[in-house]
Each structure stands twice: as structure tokens, then as C-alpha cells.
N, C-alpha and C. Protein backbone atom coordinates (compact mmCIF):
# COMPACT_ATOMS: atom_id res chain seq x y z
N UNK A 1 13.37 262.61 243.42
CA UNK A 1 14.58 261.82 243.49
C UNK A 1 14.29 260.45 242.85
N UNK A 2 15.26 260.03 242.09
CA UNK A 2 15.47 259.07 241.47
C UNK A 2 15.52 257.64 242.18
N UNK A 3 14.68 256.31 242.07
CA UNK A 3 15.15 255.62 242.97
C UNK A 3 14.67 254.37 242.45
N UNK A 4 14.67 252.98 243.43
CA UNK A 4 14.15 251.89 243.39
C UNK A 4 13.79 251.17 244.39
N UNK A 5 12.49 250.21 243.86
CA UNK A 5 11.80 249.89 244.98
C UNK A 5 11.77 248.48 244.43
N UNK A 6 11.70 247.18 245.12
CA UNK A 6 11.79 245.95 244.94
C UNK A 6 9.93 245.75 245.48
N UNK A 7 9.61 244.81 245.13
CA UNK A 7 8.08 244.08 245.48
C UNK A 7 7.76 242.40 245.47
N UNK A 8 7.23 242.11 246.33
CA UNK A 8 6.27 241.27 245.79
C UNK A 8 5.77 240.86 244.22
N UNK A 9 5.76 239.63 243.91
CA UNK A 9 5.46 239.13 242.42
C UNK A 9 4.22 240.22 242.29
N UNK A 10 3.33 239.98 243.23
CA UNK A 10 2.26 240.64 242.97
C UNK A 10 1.75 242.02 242.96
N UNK A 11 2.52 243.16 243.35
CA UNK A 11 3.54 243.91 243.24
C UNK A 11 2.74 244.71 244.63
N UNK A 12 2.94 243.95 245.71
CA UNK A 12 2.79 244.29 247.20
C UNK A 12 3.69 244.76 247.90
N UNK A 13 3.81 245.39 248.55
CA UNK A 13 5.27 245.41 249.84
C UNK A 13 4.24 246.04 251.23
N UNK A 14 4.72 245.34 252.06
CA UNK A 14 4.25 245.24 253.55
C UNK A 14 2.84 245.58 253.50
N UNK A 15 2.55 244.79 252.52
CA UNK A 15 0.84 245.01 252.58
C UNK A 15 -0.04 245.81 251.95
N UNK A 16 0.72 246.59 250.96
CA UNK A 16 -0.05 247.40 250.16
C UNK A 16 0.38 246.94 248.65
N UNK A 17 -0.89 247.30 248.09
CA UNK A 17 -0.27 247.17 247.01
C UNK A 17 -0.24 248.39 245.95
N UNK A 18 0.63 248.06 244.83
CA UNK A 18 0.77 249.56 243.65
C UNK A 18 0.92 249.00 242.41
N UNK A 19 0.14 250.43 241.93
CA UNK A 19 0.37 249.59 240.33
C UNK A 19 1.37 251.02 239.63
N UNK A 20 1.66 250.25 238.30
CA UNK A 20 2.30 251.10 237.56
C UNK A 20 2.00 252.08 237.03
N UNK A 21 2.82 253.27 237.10
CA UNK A 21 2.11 254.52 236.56
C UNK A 21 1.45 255.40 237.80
N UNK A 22 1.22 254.84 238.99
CA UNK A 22 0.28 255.60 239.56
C UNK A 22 1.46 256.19 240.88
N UNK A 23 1.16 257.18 241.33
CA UNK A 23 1.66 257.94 242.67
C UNK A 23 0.84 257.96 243.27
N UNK A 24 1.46 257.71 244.80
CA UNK A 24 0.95 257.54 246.40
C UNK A 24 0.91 258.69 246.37
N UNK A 25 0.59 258.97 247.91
CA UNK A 25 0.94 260.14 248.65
C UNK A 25 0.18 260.00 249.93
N UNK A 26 1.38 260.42 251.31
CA UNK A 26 0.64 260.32 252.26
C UNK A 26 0.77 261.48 253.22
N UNK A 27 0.28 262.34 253.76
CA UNK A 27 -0.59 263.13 254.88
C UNK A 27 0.46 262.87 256.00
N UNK A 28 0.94 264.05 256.41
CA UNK A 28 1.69 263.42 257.92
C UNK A 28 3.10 263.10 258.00
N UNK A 29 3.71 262.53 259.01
CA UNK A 29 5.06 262.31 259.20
C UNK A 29 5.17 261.31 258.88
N UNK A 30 6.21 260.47 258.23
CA UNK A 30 6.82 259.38 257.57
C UNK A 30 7.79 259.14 259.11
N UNK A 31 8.61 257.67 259.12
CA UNK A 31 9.40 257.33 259.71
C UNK A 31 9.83 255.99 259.17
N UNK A 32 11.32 255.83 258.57
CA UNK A 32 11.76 254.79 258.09
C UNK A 32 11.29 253.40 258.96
N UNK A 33 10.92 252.79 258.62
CA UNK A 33 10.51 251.02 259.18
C UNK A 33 9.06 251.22 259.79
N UNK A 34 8.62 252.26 259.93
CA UNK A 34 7.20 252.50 260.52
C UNK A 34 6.28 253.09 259.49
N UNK A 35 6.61 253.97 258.83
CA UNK A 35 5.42 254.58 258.34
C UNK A 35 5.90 255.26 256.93
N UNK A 36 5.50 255.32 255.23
CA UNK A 36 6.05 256.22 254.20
C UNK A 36 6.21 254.96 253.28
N UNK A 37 6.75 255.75 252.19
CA UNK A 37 7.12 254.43 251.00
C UNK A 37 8.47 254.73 250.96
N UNK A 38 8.98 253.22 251.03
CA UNK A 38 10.38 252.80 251.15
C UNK A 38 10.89 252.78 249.76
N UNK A 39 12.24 252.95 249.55
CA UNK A 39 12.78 252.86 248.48
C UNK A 39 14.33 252.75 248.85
N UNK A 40 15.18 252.33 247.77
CA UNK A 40 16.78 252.53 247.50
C UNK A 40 17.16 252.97 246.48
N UNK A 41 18.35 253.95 246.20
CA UNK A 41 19.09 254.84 245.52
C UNK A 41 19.35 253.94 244.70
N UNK A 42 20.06 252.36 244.70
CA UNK A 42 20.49 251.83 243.11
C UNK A 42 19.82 250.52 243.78
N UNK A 43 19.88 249.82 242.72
CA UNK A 43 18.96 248.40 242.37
C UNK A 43 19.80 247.23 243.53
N UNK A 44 20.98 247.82 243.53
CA UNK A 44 21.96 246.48 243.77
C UNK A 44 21.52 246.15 245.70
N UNK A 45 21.17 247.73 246.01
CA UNK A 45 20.77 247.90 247.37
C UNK A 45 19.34 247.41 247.65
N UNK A 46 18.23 247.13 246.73
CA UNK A 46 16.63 246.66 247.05
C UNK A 46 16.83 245.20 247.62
N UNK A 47 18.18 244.68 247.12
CA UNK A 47 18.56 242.95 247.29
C UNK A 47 18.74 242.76 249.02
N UNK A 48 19.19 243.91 249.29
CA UNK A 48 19.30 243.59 250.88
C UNK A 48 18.06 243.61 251.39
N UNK A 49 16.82 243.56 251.20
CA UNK A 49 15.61 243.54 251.47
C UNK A 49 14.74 242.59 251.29
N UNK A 50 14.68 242.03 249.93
CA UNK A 50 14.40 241.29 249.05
C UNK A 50 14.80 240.18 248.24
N UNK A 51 14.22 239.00 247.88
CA UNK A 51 15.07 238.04 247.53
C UNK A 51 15.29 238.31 245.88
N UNK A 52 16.24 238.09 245.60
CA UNK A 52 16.92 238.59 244.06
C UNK A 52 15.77 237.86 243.14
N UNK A 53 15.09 236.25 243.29
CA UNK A 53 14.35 235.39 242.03
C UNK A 53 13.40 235.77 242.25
N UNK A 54 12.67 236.30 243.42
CA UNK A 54 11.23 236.32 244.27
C UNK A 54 10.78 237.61 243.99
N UNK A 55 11.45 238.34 243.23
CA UNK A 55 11.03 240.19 243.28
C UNK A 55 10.93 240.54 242.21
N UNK A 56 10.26 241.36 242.01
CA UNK A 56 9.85 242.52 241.32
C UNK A 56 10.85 244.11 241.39
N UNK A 57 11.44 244.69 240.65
CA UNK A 57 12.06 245.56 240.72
C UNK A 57 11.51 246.61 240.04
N UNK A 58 11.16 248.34 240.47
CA UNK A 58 10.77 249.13 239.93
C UNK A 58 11.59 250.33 239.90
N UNK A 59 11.41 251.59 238.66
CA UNK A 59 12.14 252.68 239.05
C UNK A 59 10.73 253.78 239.62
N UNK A 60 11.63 254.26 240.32
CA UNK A 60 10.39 255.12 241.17
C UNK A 60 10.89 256.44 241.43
N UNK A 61 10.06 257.47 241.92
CA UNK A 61 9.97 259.02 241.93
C UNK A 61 9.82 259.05 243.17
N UNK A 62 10.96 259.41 244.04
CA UNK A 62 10.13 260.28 245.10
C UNK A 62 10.23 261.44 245.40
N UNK A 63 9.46 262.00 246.17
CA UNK A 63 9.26 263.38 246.23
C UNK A 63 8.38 263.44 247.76
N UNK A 64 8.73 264.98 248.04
CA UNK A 64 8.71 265.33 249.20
C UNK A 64 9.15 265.33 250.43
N UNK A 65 9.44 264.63 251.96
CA UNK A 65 9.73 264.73 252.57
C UNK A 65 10.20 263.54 252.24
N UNK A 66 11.91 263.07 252.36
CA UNK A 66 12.63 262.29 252.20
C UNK A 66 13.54 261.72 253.46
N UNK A 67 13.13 260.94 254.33
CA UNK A 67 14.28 260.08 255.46
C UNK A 67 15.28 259.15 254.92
N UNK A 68 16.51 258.89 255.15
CA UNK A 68 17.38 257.85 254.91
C UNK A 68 18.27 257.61 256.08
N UNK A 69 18.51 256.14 256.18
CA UNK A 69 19.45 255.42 257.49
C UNK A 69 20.37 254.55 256.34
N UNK A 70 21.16 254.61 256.46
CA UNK A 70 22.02 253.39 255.40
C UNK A 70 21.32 253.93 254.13
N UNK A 71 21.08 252.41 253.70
CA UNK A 71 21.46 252.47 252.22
C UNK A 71 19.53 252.47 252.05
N UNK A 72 18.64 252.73 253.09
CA UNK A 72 17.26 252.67 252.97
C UNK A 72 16.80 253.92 253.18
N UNK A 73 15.79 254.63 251.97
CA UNK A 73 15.06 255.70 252.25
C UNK A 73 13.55 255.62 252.45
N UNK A 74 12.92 256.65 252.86
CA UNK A 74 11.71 256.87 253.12
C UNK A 74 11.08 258.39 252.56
N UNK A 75 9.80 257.76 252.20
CA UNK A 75 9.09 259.26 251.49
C UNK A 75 7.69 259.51 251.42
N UNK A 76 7.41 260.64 251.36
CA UNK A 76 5.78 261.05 251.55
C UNK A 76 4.93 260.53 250.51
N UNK A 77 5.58 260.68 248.99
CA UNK A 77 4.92 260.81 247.93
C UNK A 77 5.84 259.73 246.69
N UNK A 78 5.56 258.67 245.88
CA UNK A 78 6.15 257.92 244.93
C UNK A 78 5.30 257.76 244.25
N UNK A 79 6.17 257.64 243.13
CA UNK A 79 5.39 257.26 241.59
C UNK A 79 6.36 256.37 241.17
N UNK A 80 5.11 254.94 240.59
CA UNK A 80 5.97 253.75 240.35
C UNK A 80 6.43 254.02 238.82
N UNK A 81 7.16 254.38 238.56
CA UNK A 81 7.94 254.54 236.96
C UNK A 81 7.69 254.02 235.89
N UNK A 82 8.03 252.88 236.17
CA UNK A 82 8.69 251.70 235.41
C UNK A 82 9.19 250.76 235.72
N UNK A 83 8.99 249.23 235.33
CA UNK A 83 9.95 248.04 235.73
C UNK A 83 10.74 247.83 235.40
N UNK A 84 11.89 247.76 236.18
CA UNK A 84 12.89 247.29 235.62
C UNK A 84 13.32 245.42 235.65
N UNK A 85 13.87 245.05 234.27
CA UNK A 85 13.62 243.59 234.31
C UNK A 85 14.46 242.99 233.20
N UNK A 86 14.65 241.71 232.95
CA UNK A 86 15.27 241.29 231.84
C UNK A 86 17.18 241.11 231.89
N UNK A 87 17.37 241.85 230.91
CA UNK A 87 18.68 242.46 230.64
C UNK A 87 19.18 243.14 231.50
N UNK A 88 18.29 244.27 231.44
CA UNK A 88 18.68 245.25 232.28
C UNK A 88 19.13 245.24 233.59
N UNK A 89 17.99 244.26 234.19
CA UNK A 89 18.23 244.14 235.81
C UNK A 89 19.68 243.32 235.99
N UNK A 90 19.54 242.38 234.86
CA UNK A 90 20.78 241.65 234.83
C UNK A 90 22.08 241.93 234.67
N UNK A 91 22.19 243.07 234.14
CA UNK A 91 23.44 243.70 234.07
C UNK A 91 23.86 244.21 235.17
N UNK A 92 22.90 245.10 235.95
CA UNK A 92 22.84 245.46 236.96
C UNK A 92 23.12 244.69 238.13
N UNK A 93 22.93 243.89 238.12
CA UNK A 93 23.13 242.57 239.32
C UNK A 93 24.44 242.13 238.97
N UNK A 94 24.93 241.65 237.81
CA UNK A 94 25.91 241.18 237.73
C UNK A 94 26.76 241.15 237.16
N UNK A 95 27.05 242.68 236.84
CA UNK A 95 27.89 243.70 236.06
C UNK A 95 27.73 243.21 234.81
N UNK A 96 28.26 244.29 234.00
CA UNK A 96 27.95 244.58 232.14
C UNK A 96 28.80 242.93 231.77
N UNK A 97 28.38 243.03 230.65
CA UNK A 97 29.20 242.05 229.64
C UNK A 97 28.46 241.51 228.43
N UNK A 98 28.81 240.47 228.32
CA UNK A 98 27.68 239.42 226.83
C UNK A 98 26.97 238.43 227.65
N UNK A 99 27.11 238.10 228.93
CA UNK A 99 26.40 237.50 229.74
C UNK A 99 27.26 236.01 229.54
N UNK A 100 28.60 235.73 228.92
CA UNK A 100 28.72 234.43 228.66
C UNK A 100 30.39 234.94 229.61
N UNK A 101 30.35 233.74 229.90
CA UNK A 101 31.57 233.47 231.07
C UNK A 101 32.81 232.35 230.66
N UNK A 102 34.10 232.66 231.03
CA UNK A 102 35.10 232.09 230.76
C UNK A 102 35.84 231.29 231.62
N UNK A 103 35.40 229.82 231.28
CA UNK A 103 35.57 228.84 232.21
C UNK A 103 37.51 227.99 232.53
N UNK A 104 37.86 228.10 233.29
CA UNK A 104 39.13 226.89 232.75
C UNK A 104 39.01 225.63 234.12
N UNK A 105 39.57 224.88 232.58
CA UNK A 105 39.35 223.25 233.57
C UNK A 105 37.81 222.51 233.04
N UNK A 106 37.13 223.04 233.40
CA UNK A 106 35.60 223.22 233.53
C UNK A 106 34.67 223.25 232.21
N UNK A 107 35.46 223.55 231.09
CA UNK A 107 35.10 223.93 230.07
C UNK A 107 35.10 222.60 229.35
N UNK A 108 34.71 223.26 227.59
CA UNK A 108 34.97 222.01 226.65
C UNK A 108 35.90 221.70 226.13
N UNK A 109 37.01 221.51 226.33
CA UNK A 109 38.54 221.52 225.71
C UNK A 109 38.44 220.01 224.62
N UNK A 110 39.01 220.68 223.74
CA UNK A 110 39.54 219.90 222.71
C UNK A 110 40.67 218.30 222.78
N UNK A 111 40.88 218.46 223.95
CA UNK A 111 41.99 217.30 224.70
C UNK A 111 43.31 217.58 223.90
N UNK A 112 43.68 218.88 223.33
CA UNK A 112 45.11 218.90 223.33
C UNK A 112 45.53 220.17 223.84
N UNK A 113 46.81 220.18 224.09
CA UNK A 113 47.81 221.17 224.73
C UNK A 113 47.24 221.55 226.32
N UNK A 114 47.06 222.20 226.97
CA UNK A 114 46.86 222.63 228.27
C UNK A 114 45.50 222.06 228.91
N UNK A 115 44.09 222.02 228.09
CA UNK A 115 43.31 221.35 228.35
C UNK A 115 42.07 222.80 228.69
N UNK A 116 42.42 224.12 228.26
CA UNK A 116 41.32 224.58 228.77
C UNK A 116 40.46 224.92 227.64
N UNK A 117 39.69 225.57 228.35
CA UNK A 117 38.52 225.19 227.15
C UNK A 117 37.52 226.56 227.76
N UNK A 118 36.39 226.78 226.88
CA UNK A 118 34.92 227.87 227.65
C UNK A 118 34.04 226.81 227.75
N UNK A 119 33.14 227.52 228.58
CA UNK A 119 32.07 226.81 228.66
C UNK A 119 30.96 228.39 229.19
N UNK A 120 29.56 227.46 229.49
CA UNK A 120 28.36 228.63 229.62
C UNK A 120 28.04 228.96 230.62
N UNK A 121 28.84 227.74 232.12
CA UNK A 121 28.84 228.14 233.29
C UNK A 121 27.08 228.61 233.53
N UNK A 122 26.68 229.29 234.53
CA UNK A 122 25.57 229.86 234.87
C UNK A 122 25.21 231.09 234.32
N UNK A 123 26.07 231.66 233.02
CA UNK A 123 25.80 232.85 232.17
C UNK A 123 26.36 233.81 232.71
N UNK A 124 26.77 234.02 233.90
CA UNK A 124 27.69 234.93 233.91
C UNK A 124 29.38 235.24 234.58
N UNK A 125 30.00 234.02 234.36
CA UNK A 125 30.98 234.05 234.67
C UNK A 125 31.26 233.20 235.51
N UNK A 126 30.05 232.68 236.98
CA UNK A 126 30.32 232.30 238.25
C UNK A 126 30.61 230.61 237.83
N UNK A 127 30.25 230.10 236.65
CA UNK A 127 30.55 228.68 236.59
C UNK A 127 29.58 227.60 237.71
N UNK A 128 28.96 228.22 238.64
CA UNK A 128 28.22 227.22 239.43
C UNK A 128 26.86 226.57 239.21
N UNK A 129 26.56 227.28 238.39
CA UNK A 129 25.09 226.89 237.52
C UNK A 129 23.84 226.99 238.76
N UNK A 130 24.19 228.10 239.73
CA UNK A 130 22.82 228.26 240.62
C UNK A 130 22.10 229.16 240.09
N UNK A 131 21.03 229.18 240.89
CA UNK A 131 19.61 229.65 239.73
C UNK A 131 19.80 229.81 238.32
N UNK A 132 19.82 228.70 237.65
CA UNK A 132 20.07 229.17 236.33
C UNK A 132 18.80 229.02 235.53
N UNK A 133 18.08 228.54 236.13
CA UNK A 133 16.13 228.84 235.56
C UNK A 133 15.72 229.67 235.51
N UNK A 134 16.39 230.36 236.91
CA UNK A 134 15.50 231.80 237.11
C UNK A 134 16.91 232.92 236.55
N UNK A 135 17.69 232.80 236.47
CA UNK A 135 18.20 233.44 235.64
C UNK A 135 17.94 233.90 233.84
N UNK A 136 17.73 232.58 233.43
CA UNK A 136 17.23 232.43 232.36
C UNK A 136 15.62 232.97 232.29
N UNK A 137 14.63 232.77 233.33
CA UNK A 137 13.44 233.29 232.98
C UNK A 137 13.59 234.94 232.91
N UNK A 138 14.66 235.84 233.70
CA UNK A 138 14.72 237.19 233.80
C UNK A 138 15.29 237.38 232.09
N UNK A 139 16.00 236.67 231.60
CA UNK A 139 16.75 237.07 230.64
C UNK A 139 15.22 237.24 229.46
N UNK A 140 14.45 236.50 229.71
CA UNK A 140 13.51 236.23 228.50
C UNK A 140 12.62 237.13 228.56
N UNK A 141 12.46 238.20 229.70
CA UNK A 141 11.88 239.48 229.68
C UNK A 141 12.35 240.13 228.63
């Protein structure tokens, strides 16, 4: 099964760590929040776990004995895929587009007729300019 797993910069979660390319596997009964490798079905769900600037996002394999409660699964056996990062994650987080946002009021207006204008806002639409460092450092992946 197809999935994703969020990490640690260093690419740890609750104390273990994994590298890319390689599959776990563990012996025994799994139990979501106690014991197995955790994962989520789409990217947008690892965020409830994890802080969106602070993480690492991967696509991952699991296989074998599979638990799920909500939107969190559990499994015997994973293989870390691939990272996902950049663009990609970014789209993903904050739906498709050109990444440039359409401001009114807020913008650069020309000072005639109505007064609106675009502007670059925080790159994607929201106009508030939060994390826009770390927005910008994902983009440069």
C-alpha cells in the first residue's frame, strides 16, 4: 500500500531512524501508537502529526499486516520510497496553480480607476506573508 510518512530533519520518528531506499520489518504484533511503522494515505494527513517547516516528507510501501484508526495507519513492514519535496510537496499542501496569488487592495495598483492591483502575497494566494522563508526554501528543492 501506497503511503506517507513525515520525519524528523534528520529523518527520525519516535526514535528510530531510516534511510532511503531501505525496508524495515518487524516480527510480531503491531498496535497503532505503541508498536509498527506509522504512516498516512495522503501527504495533507502526515501535517496532523508533524509540523509542516520542521519535516521531512516521504513516499513509502507498506506491506503486511496493516492497522488504521482515523486518518493514521500502522504496519509490519515499510520501504522508504522516496522524498517528497519542493514543488511537489507544495502543490500538495496548497493546492495546484503557478504558485502566484491574486491580491486586491493589497496589491500594486497603478492609482487609477478602482485601485486594484496583484501582488506576490506569500506565493500562494493567502496574502499574509507567513513562513515565507520556509516556503521559499521548499520551493528551491
Amino acid at each position: 500500500m501506497k503511503g506517507y510518512k513525515a520525519m524528523n530533519e534528520d529523518m527520525t520518528c519516535r526514535g528510530f531512524r531510516y534511510e532511503l531506499g531501505k525496508t524495515y520489518e518487524l516480527d510480531g504484533n503491531i498496535q497503532i501508537c505503541e508498536r509498527g511503522f506509522h504512516f498516512c494515505r495522503d501527504i495533507a494527513s502526515v501535517f496532523n502529526y508533524y509540523e509542516r517547516f520542521e519535516s521531512r516528507v516521504f513516499e513509502v510501501e507498506a506491506d503486511g499486516y496493516i492497522e488504521q484508526t482515523g486518518d493514521k495507519l500502522c504496519c509490519q513492514k515499510i520501504t522508504i520510497v522516496r522524498e517528497v519535496k519542493g514543488i511537489e510537496l507544495n502543490r500538495v499542501i496548497y493546492g495546484s496553480g503557478d504558485g502566484y496569488g491574486y491580491g486586491y487592495g493589497d496589491g500594486y495598483g497603478d492609482g487609477y480607476g478602482d485601485g486594484y492591483g496583484y501582488g506576490y502575497g506569500d506565493g500562494y494566494g493567502y496574502g499574509d506573508g507567513k513562513n515565507i522563508q520556509k516556503i521559499l526554501e521548499f520551493m528551491e528543492d
